[in-house]
C-alpha atoms as a PDB file:
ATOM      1  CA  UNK A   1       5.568  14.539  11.509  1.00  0.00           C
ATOM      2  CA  UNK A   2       8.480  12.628   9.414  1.00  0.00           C
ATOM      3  CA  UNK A   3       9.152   9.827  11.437  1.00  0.00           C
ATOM      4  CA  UNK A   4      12.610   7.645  11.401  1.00  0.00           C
ATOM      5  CA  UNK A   5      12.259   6.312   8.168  1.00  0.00           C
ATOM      6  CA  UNK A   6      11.497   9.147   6.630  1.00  0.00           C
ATOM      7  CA  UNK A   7      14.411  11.297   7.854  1.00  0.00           C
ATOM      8  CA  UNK A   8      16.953   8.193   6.605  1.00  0.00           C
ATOM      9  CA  UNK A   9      15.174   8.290   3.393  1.00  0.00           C
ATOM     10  CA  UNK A  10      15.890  11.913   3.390  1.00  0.00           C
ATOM     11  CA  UNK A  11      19.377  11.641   4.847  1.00  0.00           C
ATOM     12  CA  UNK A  12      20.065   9.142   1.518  1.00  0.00           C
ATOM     13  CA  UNK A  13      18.647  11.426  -0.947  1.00  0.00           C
ATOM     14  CA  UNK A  14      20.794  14.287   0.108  1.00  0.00           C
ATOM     15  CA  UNK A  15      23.703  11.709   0.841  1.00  0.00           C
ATOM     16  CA  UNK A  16      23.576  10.801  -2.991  1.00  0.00           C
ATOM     17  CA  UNK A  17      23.359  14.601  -4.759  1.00  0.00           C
ATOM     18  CA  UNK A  18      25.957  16.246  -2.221  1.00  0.00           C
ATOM     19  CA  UNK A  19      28.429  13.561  -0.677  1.00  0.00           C
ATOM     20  CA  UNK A  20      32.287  14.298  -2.272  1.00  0.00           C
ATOM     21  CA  UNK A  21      31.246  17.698  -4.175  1.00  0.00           C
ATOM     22  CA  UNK A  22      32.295  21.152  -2.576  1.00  0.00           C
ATOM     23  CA  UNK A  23      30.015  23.693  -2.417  1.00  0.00           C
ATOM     24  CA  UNK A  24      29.417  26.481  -4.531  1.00  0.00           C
ATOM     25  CA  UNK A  25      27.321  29.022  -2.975  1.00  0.00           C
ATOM     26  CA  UNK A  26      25.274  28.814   0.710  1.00  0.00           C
ATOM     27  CA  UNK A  27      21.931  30.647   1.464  1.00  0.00           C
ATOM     28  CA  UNK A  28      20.485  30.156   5.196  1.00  0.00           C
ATOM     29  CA  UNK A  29      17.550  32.612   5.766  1.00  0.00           C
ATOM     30  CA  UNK A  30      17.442  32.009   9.342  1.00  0.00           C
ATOM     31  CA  UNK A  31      19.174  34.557  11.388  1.00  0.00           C
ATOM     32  CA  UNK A  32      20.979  32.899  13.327  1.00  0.00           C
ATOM     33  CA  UNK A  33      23.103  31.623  10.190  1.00  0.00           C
ATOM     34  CA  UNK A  34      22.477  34.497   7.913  1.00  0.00           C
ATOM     35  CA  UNK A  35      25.893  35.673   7.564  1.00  0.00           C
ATOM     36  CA  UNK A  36      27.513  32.157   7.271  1.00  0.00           C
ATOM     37  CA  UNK A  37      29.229  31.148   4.043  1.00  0.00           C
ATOM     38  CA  UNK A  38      30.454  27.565   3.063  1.00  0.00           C
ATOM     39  CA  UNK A  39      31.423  28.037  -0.521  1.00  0.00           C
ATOM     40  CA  UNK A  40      34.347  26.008  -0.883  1.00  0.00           C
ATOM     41  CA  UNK A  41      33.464  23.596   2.015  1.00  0.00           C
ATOM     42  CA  UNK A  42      33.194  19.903   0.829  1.00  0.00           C
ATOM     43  CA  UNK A  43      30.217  17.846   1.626  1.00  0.00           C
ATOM     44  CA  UNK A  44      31.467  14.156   3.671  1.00  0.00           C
ATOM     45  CA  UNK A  45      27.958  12.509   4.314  1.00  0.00           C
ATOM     46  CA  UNK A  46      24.686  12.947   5.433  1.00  0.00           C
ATOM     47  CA  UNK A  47      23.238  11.263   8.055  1.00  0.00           C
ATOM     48  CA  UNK A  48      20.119  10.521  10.576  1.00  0.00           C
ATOM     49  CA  UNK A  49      19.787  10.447  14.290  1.00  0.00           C
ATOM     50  CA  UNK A  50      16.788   9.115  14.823  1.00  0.00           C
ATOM     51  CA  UNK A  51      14.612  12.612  13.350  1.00  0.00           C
ATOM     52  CA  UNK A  52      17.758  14.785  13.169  1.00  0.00           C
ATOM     53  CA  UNK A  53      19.777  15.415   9.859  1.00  0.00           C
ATOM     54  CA  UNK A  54      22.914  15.643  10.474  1.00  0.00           C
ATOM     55  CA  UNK A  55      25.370  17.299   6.835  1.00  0.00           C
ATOM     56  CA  UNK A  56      28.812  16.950   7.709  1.00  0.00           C
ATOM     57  CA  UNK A  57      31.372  19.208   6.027  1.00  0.00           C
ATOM     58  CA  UNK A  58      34.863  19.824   5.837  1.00  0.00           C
ATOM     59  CA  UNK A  59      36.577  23.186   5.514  1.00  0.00           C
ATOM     60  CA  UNK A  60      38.801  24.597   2.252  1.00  0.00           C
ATOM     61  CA  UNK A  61      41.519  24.232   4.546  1.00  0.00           C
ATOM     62  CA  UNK A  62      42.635  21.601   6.963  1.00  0.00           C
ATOM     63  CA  UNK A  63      40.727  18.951   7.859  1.00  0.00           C
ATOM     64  CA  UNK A  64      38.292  20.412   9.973  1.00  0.00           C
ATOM     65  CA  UNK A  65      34.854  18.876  10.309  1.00  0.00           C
ATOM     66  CA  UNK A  66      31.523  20.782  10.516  1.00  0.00           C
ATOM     67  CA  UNK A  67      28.045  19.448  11.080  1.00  0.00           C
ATOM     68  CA  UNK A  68      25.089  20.893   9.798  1.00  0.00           C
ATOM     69  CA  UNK A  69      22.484  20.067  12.020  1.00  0.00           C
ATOM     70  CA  UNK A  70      18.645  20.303  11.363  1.00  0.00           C
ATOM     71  CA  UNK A  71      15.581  19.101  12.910  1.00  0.00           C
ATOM     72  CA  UNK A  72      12.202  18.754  10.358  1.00  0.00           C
ATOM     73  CA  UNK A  73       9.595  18.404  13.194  1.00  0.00           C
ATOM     74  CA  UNK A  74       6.188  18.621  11.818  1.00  0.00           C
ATOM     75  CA  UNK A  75       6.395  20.119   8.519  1.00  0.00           C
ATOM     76  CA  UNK A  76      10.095  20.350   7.394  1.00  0.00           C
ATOM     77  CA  UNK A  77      11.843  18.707   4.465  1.00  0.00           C
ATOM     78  CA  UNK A  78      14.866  19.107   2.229  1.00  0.00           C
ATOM     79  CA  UNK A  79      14.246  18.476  -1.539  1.00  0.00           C
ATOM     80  CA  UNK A  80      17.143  17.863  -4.699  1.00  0.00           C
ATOM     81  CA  UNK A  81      17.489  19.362  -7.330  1.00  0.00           C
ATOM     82  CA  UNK A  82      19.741  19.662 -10.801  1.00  0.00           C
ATOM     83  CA  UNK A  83      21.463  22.835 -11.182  1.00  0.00           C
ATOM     84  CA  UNK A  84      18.792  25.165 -13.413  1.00  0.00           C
ATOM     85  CA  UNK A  85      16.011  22.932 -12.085  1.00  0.00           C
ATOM     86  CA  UNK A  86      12.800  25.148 -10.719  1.00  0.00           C
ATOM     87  CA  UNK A  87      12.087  24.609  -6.750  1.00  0.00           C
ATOM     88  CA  UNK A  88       8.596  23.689  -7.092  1.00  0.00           C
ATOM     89  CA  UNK A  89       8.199  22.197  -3.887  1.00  0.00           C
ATOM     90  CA  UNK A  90       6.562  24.576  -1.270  1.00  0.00           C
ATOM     91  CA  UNK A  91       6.421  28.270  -1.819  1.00  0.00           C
ATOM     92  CA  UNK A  92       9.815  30.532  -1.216  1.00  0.00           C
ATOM     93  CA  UNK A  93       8.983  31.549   1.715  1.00  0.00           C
ATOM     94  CA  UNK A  94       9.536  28.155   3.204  1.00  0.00           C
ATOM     95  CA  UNK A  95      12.841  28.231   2.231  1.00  0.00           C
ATOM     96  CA  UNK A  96      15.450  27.917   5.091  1.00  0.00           C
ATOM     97  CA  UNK A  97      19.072  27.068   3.632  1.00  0.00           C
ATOM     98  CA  UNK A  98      20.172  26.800  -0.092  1.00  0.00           C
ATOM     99  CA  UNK A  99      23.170  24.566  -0.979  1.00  0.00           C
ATOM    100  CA  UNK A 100      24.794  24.274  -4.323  1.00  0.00           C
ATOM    101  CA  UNK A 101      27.404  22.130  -5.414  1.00  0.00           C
ATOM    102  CA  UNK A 102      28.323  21.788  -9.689  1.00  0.00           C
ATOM    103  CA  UNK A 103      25.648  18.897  -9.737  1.00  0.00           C
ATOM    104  CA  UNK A 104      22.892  19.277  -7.573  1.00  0.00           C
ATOM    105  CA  UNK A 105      20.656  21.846  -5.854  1.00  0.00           C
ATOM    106  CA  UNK A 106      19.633  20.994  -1.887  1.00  0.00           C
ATOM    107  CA  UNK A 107      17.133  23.310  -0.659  1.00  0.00           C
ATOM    108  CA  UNK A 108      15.895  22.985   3.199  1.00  0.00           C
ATOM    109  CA  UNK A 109      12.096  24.028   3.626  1.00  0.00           C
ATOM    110  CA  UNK A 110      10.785  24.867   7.096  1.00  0.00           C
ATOM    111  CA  UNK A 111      13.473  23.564   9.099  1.00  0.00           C
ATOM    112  CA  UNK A 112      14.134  23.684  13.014  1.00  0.00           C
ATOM    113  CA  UNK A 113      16.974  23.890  15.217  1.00  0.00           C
ATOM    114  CA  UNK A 114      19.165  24.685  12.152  1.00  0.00           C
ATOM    115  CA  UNK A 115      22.743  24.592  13.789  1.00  0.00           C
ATOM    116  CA  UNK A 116      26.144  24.490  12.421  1.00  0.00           C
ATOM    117  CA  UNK A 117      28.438  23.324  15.184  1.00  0.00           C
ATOM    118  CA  UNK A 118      32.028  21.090  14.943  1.00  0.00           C
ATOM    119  CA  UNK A 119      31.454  17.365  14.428  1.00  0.00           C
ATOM    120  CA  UNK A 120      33.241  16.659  17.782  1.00  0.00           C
ATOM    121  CA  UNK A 121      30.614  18.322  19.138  1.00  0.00           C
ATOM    122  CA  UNK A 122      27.295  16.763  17.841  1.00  0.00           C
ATOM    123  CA  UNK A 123      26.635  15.151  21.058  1.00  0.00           C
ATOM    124  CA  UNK A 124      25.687  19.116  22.361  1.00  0.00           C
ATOM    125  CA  UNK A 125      22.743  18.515  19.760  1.00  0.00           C
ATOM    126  CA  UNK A 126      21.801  14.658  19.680  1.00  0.00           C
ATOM    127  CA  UNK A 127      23.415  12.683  22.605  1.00  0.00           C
ATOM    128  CA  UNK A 128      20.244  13.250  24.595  1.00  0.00           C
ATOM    129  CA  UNK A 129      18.858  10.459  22.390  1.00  0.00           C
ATOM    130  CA  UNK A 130      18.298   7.075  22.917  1.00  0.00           C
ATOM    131  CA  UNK A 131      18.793   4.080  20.854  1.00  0.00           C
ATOM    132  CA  UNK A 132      18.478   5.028  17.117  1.00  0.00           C
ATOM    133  CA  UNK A 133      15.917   2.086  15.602  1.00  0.00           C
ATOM    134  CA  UNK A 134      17.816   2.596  12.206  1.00  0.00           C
ATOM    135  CA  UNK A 135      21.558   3.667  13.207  1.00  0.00           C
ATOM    136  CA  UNK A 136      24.662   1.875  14.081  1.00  0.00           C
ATOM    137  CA  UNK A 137      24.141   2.331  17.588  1.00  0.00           C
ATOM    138  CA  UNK A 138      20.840   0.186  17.823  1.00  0.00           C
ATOM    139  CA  UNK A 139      20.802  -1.728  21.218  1.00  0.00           C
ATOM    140  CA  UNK A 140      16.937  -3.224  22.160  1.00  0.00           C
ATOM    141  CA  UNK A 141      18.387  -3.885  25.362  1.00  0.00           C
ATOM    142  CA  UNK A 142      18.936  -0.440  26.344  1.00  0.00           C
ATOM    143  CA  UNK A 143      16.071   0.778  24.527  1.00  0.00           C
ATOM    144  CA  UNK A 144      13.508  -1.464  26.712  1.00  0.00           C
ATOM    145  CA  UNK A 145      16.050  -0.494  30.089  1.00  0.00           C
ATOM    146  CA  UNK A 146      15.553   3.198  29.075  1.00  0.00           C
ATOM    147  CA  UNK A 147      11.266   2.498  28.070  1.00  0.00           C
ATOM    148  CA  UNK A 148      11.011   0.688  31.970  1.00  0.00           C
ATOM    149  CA  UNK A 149      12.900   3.360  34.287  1.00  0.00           C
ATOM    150  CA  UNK A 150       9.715   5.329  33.619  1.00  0.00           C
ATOM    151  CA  UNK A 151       7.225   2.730  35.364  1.00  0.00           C
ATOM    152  CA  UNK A 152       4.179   5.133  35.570  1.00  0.00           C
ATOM    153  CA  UNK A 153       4.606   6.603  31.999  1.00  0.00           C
ATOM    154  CA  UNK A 154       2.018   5.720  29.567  1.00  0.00           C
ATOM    155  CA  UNK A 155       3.358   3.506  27.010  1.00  0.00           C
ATOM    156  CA  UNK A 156       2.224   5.243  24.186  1.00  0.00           C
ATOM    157  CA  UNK A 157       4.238   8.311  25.442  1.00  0.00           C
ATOM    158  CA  UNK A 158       7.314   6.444  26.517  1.00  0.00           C
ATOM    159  CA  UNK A 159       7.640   5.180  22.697  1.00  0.00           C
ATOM    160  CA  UNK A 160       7.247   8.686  21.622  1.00  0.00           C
ATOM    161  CA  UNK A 161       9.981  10.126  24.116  1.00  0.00           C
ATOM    162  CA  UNK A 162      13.165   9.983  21.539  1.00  0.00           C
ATOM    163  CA  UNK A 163      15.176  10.082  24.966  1.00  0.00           C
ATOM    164  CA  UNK A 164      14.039   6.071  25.528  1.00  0.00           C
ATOM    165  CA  UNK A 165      14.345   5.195  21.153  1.00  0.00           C
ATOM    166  CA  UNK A 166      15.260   7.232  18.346  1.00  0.00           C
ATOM    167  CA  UNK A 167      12.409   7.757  15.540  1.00  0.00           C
ATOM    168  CA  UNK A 168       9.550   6.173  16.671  1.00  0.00           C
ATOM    169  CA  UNK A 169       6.293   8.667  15.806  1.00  0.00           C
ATOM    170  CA  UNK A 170       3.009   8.452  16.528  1.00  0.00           C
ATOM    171  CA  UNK A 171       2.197   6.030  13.244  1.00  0.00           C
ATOM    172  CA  UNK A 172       4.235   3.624  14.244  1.00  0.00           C
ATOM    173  CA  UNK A 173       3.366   4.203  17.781  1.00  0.00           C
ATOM    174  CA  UNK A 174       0.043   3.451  17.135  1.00  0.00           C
ATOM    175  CA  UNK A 175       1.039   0.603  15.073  1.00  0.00           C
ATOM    176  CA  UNK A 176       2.996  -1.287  17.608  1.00  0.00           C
ATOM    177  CA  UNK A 177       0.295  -0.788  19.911  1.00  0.00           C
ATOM    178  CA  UNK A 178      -2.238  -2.675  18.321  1.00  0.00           C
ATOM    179  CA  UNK A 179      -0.254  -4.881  16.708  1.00  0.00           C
ATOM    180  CA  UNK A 180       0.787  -6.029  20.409  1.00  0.00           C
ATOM    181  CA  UNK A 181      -2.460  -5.361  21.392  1.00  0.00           C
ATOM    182  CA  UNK A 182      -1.983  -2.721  24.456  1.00  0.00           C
ATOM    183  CA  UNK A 183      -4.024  -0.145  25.091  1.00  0.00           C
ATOM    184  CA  UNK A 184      -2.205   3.434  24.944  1.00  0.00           C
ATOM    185  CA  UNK A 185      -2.714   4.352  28.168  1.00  0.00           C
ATOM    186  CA  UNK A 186      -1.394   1.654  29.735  1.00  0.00           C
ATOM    187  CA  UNK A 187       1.490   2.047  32.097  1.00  0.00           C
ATOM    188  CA  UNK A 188       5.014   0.815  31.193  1.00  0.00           C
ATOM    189  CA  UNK A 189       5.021  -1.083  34.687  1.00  0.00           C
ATOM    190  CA  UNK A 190       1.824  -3.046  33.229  1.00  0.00           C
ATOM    191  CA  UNK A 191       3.310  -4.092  29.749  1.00  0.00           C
ATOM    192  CA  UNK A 192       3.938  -7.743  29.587  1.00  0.00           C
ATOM    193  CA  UNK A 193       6.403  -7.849  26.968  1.00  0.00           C
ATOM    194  CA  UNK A 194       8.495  -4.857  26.912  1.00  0.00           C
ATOM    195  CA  UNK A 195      11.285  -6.349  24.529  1.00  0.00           C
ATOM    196  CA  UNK A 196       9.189  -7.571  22.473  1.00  0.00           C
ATOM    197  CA  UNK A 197       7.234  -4.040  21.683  1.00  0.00           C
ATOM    198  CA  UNK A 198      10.770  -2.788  21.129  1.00  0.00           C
ATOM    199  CA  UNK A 199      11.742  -5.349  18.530  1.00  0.00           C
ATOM    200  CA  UNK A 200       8.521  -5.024  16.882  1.00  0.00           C
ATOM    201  CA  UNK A 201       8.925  -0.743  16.346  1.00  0.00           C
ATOM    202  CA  UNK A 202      12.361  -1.343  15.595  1.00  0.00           C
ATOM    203  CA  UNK A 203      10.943  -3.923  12.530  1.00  0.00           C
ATOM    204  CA  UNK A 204       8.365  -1.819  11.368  1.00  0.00           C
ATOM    205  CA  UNK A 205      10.891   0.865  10.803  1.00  0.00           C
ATOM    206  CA  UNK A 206      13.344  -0.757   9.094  1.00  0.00           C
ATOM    207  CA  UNK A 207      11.323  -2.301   6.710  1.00  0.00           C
ATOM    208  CA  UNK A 208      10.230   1.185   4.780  1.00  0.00           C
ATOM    209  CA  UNK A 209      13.910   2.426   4.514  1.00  0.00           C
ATOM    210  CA  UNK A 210      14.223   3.108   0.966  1.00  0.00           C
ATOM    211  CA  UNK A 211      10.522   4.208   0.374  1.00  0.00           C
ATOM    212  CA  UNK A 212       8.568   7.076   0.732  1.00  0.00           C
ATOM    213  CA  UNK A 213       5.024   4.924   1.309  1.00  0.00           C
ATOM    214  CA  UNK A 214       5.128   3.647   4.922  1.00  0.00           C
ATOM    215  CA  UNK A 215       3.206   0.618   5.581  1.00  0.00           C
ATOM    216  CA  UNK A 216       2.833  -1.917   8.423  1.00  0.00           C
ATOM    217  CA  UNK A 217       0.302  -3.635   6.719  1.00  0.00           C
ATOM    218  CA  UNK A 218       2.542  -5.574   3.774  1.00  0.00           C
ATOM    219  CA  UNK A 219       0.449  -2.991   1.536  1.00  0.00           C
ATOM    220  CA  UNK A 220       1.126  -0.254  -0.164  1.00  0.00           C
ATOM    221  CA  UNK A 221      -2.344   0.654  -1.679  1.00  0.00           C
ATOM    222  CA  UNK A 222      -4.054   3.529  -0.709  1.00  0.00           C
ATOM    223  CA  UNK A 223      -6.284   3.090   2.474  1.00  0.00           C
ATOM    224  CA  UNK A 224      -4.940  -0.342   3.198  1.00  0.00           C
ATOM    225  CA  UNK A 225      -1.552   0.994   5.022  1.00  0.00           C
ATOM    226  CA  UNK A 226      -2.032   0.953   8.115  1.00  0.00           C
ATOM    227  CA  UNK A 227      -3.906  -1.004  10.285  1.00  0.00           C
ATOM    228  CA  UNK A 228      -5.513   1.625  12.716  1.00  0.00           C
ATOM    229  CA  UNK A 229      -3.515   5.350  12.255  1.00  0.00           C
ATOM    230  CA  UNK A 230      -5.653   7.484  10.504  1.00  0.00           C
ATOM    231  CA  UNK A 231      -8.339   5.456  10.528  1.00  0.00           C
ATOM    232  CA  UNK A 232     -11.021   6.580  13.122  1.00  0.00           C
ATOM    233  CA  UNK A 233     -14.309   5.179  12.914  1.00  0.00           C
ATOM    234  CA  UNK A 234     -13.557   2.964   9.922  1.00  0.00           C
ATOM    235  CA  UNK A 235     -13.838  -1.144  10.820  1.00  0.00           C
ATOM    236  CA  UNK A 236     -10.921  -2.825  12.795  1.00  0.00           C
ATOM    237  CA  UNK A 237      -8.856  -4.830  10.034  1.00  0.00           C
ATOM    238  CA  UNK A 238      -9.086  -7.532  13.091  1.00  0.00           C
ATOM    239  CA  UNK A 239     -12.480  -7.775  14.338  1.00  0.00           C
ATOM    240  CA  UNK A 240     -14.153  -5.052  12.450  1.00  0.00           C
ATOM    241  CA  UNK A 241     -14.706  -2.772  15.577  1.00  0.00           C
ATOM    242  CA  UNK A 242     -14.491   0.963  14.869  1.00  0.00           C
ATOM    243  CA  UNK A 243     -11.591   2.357  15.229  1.00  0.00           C
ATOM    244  CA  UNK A 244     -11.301   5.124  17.599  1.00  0.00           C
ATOM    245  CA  UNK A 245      -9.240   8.334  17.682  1.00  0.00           C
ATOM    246  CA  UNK A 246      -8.392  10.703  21.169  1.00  0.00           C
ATOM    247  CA  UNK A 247      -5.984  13.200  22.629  1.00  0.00           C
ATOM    248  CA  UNK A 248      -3.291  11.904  24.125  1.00  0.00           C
ATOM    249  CA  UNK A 249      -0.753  14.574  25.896  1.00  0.00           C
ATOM    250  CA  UNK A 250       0.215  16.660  23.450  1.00  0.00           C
ATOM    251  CA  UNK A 251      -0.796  14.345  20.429  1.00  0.00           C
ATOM    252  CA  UNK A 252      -3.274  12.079  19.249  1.00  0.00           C
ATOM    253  CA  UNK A 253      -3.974   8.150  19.166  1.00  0.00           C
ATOM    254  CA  UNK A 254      -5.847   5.572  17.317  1.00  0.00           C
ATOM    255  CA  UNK A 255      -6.810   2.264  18.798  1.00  0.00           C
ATOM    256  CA  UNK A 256      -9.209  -0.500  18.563  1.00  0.00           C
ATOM    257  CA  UNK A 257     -11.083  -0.870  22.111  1.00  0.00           C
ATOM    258  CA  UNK A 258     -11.467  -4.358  21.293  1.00  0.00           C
ATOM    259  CA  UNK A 259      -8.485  -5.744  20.061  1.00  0.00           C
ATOM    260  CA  UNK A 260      -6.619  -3.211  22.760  1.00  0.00           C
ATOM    261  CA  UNK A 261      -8.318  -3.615  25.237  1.00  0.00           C
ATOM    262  CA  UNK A 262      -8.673  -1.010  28.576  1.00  0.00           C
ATOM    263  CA  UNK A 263      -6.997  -2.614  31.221  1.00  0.00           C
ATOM    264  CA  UNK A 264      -9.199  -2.976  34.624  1.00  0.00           C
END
């Protein structure tokens, strides 16, 4: 699933093709939208909330603001591209929304919750979220208020509820873990150091905005990215324990039972 990061990345990339051009044409192959038309509509900015993309728009007329609103959950992405340029990123029948503007191509593949609502009225779509680790409205403080009203949660799950901190996934989930060495399943009301946990996600972030290869490791070679996601059964980075992989709710985790240890 494209995590924070990823969805600013993808924010920019659309930000820089579309921002200040007006549209020429609109395809959405989702029915809810499949009549709508923004030719002539002039593209403000793209943004992230946490892992919502948010297009806003303005009408041919007045100064009436739009938002395009789309979620990429698990396997949705939006790729650029110049005008006459083939779409060879996933197969057609992917394709959710077409925009076209005299320079650039954006075509949405596989997206969710594809909305277009007035700008006043994003909040109907993305105030349920918390904190966002990479937006304006960043506040650790409210973040690690919002992580502890759950006491009995598992921590692993808190971090993933994007109700407690915007566009934390289960890489850098896992990654905080062990890099604060908690094991997933322990309780919020157990955690030492909440604040610190949040300042460290928040870090690890923030520091691949602007690439496509996320790393918490300081590496960006293949295999050496992460220090236990994806990595079951190979050697603990730390101790050389084998890493170990297991359903958690309605995902999965990685951990190392020795540098995480299960709490008695």
């Amino acid at each position: 699933m494209p995590e924070g990061d990823t969805v600013w990345n993808t924010a920019r990339v659309l930000h820089r093709a579309l921002a200040g051009g007006r549209l020429t044409a609109s395809d959405f192959r989702v029915p809810q939208l499949a009549a709508t038309d923004l030719t002539g509509w002039t593209v403000r900015e793209a943004a992230s909330r946490g892992k919502h993309l948010l297009l806003r728009l303005r009408e041919p007329e007045g100064e009436r603001g739009w938002t395009l609103h789309s979620h990429l959950r698990m396997e949705g992405a939006w790729r650029t591209y110049a005008p006459g340029e083939r779409w060879a990123a996933r197969p057609a029948h992917h394709i959710r929304a077409v925009l076209r503007t005299a320079e650039a191509v954006a075509v949405g593949y596989h997206l969710h919750e594809l909305a277009l609502v007035p700008t006043p009225e994003e909040k109907t779509l993305v105030g349920h979220l918390g904190p966002d680790l990479l937006g304006p409205d960043w506040d650790p403080a409210e973040a690690t208020r919002r992580l502890a009203a759950r006491p009995r949660e598992t921590i692993a799950e808190a971090l993933l509820d994007q109700r407690n901190l915007a566009g934390v996934g289960n890489l850098y989930k896992a990654e905080t873990l062990f890099l604060r060495g908690v094991w997933p399943w322990t309780p919020v009301a157990e955690v030492t150091d909440l604040p610190a946990m949040v300042a460290l996600a928040q870090r690890l972030v923030a520091s691949n905005r602007g690439r496509w290869t996320q790393t918490t490791t300081g590496s960006l070679r293949k295999g050496e990215t992460t220090y236990v996601y994806g990595r079951r059964a190979h050697p603990c980075r730390r101790c050389g324990t084998a890493i170990e992989k297991a359903d958690q709710g309605e995902r999965i985790t990685f951990w190392c039972p020795t540098c995480q240890p299960r709490r008695r």
